[in-house]
Structure formats: C-alpha cells, structure tokens
Protein backbone atom coordinates (compact mmCIF):
# COMPACT_ATOMS: atom_id res chain seq x y z
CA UNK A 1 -31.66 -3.94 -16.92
CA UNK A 2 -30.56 -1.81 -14.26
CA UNK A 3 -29.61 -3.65 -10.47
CA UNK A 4 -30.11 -3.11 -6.99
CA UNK A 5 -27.30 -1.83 -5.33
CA UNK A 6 -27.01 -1.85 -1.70
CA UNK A 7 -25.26 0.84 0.19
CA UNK A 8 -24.28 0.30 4.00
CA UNK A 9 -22.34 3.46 5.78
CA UNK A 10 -23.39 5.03 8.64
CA UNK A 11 -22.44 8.97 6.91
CA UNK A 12 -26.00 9.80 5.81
CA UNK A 13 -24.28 12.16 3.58
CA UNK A 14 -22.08 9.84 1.80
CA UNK A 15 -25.23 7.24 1.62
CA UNK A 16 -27.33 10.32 -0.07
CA UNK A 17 -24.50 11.16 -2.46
CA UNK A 18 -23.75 7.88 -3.65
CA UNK A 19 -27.28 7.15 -4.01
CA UNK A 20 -27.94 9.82 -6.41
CA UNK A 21 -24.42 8.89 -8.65
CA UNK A 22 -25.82 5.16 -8.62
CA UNK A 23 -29.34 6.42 -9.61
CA UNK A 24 -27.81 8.57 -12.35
CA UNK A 25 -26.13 5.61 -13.44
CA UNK A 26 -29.38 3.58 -13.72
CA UNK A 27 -29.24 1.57 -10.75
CA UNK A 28 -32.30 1.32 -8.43
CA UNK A 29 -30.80 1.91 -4.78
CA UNK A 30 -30.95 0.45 -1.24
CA UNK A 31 -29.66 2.56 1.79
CA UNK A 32 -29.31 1.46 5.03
CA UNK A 33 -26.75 3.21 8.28
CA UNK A 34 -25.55 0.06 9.42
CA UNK A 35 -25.45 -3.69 8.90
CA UNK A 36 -28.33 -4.52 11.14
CA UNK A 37 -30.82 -2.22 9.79
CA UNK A 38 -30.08 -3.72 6.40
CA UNK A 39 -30.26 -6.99 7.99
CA UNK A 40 -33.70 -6.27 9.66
CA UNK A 41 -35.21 -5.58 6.52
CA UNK A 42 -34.06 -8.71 5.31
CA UNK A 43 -35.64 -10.55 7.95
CA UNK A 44 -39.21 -9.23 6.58
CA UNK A 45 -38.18 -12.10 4.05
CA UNK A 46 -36.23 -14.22 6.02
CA UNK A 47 -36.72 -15.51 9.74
CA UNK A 48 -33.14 -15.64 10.25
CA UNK A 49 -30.15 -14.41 8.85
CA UNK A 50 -26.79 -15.30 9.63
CA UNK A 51 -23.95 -13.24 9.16
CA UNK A 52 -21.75 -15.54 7.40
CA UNK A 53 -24.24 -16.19 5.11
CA UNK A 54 -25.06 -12.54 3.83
CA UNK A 55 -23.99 -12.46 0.38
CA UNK A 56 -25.83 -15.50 -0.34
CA UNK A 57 -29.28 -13.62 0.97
CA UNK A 58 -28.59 -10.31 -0.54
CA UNK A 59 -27.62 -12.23 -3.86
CA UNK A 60 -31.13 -13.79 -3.67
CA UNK A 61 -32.55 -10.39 -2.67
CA UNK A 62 -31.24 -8.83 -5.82
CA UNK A 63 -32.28 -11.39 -7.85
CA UNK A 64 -35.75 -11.43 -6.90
CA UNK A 65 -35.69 -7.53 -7.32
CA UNK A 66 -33.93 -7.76 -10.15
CA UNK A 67 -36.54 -10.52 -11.98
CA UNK A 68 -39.79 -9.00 -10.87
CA UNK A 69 -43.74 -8.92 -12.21
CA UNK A 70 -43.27 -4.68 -12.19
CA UNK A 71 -40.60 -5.70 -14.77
CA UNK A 72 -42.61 -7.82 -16.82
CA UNK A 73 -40.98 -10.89 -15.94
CA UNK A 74 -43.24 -14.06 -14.85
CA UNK A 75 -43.17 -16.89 -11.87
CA UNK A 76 -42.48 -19.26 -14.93
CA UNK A 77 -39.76 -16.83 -16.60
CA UNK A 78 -38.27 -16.18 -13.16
CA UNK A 79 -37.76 -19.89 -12.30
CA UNK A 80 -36.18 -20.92 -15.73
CA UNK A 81 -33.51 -18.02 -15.04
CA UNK A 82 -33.04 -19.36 -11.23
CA UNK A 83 -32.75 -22.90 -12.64
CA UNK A 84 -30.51 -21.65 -15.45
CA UNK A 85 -28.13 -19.75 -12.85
CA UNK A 86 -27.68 -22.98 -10.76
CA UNK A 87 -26.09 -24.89 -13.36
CA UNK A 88 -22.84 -26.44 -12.55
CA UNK A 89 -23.13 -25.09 -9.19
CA UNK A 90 -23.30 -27.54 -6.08
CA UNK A 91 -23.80 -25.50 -2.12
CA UNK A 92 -21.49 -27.15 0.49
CA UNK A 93 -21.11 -26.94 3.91
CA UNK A 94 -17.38 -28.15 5.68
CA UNK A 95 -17.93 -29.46 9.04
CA UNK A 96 -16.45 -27.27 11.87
CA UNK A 97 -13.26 -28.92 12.90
C-alpha cells in the first residue's frame, strides 16, 4: 500500500521534481513551500498545532490517509489497526524544569 509522503521546501522546482520520483515510486504526495502552509492545512483537522508536536500530527495524518474508505478499509478495520499500533506504547509528558 503505497504512503503519503510529505514534501516541505520552498524550491517549487525541487518540490515538483521530487514529487514526480515519489509518484513514480508509488507514493501518493503532499507539497507544501514552507512549514506553515503545511501546518495550515493541518489545522483544517486540528484547531491547534504545536510545533513540537508535529510528527505526532503528521504521523496521525498519514495514518488516516493511509487507512481510508477510498481504500476499502472500514471505521471498524481502521480502529483495530489504531488499537493494534498502540500496543506497548504509553504518551508522556516531562514537566518543564
């Protein structure tokens, strides 16, 4: 199953060709000239999104992309593989010092 990659780079030529190698390669494509544009398309989904927290929303982006009804997968099938990928995993947050 191919994934959703996300490219960030502000050279619209570099973001074109390396979408097209990715798509070649299978890989549906996200494009975006800086970190906040990719960020305010995020917030479409999300009311706010903090920086530090990023790869933890894009993770869940791609997932949700990735496990979609277009690709035959389910709400039920979906939330068995969410369930499954949170096993043995525990989120923690340190206190600032």
């Amino acid at each position: 199953m191919p994934g959703l990659v996300h490219v960030v780079d502000d050279d619209a030529s570099f973001r074109t060709a390396i979408e097209r190698r990715l798509k070649n390669a299978g890989n549906d494509v996200a494009t975006y000239p800086s970190a906040q544009h990719q960020l305010d398309r995020l917030k479409g989904v999300y009311q706010h999104c903090a920086e530090k927290h990023l790869h933890r929303y894009l993770s869940e982006f791609d997932f949700r992309y990735s496990n979609r009804v277009a690709l035959g997968i389910g709400d039920g099938e979906r939330a068995d593989l969410a369930i499954k990928g949170a096993a043995g995993k525990r989120l923690t947050y340190r206190q600032p010092h």
